[in-house]
C-alpha atoms as a PDB file:
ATOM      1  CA  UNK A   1     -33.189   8.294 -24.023  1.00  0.00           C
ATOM      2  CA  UNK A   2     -36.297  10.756 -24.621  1.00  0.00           C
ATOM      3  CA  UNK A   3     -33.775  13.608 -24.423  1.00  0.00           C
ATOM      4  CA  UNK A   4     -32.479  12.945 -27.255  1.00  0.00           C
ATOM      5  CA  UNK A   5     -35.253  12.153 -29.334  1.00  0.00           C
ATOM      6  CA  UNK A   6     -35.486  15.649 -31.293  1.00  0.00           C
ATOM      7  CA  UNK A   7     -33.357  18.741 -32.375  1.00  0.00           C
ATOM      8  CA  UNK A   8     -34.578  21.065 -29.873  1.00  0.00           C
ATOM      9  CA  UNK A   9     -33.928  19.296 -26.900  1.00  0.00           C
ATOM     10  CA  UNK A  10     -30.312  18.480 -28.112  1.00  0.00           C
ATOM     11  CA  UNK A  11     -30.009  22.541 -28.932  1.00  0.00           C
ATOM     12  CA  UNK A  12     -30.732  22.861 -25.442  1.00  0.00           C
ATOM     13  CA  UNK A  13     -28.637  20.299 -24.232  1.00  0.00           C
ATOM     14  CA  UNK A  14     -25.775  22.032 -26.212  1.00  0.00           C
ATOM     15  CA  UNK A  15     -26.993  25.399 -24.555  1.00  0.00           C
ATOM     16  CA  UNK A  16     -26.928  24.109 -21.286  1.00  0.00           C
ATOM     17  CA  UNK A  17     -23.688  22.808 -21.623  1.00  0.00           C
ATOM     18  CA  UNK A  18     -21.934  26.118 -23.278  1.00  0.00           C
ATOM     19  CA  UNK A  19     -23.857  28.159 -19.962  1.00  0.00           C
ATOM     20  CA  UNK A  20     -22.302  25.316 -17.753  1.00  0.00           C
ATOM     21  CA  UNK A  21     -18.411  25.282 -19.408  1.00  0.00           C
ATOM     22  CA  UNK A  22     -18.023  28.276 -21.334  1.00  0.00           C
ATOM     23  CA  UNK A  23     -19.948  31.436 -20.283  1.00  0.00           C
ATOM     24  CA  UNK A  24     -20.009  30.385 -16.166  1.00  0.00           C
ATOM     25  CA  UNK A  25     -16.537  30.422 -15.937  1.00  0.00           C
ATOM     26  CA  UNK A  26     -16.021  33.517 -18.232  1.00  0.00           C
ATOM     27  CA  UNK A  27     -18.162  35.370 -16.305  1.00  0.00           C
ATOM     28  CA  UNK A  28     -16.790  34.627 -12.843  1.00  0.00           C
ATOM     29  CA  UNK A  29     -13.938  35.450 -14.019  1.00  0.00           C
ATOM     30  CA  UNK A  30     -14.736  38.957 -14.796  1.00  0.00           C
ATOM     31  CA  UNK A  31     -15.889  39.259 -11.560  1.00  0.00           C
ATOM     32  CA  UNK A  32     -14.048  37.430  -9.096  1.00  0.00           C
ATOM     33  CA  UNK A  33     -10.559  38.619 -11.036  1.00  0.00           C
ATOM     34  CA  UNK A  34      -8.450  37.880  -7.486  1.00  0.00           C
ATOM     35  CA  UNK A  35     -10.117  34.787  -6.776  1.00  0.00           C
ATOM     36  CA  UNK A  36      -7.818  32.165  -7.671  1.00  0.00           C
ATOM     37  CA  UNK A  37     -10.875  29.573  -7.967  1.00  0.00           C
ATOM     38  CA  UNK A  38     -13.120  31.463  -9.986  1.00  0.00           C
ATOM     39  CA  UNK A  39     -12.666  28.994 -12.904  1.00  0.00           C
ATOM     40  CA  UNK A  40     -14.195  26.306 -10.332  1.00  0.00           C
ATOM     41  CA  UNK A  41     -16.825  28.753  -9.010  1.00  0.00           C
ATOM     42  CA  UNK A  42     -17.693  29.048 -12.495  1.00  0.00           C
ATOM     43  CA  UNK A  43     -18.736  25.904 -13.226  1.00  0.00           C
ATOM     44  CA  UNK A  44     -20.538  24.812 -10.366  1.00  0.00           C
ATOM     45  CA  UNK A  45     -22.709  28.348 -10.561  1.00  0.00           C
ATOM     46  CA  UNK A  46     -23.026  27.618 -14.585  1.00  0.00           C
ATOM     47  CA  UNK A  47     -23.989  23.889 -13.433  1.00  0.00           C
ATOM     48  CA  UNK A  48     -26.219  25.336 -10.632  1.00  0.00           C
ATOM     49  CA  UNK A  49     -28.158  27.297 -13.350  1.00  0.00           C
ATOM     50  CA  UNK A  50     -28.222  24.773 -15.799  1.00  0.00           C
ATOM     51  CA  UNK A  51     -30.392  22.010 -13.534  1.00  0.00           C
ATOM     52  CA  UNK A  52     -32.642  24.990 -12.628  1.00  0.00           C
ATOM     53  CA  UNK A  53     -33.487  25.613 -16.617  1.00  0.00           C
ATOM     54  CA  UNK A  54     -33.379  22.355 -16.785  1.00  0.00           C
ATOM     55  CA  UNK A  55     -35.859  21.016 -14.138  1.00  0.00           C
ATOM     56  CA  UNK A  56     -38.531  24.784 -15.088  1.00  0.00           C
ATOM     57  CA  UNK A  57     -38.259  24.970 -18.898  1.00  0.00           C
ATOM     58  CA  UNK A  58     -36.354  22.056 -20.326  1.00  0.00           C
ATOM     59  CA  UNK A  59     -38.276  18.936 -19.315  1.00  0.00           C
ATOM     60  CA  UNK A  60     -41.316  20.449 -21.290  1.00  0.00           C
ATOM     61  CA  UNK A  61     -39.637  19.953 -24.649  1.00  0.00           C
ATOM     62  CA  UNK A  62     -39.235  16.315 -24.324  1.00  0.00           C
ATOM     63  CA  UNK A  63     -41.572  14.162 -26.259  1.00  0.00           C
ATOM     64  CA  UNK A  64     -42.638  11.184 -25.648  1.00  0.00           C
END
């Protein structure tokens, strides 16, 4: 499990995971307020995001 081998990765991991559960859903929120699924289009644009940082930035912090 090499992303979990230091403390940056797992701050990122943790930053990832608040953009994915906390702040996607808070934002569509504030945006779609009559959408009655915004909580779901939350997450999956928060997850959408997430992979993207992920697969650009985040890979490059794992050592080996």
């Amino acid at each position: 499990m090499n992303h979990l081998s230091n403390k940056t990765t797992i701050a990122i991991m943790v930053f990832y995971s608040f953009l994915t559960f906390f702040l996607g859903p808070y934002v569509s929120g504030m945006v779609l307020k009559n959408n009655p699924n915004h909580d779901v289009i939350g997450f999956a644009v928060g997850f959408v995001v997430s992979v993207i940082l992920w697969v650009k930035i985040g890979r490059g912090y794992i050592t080996k």
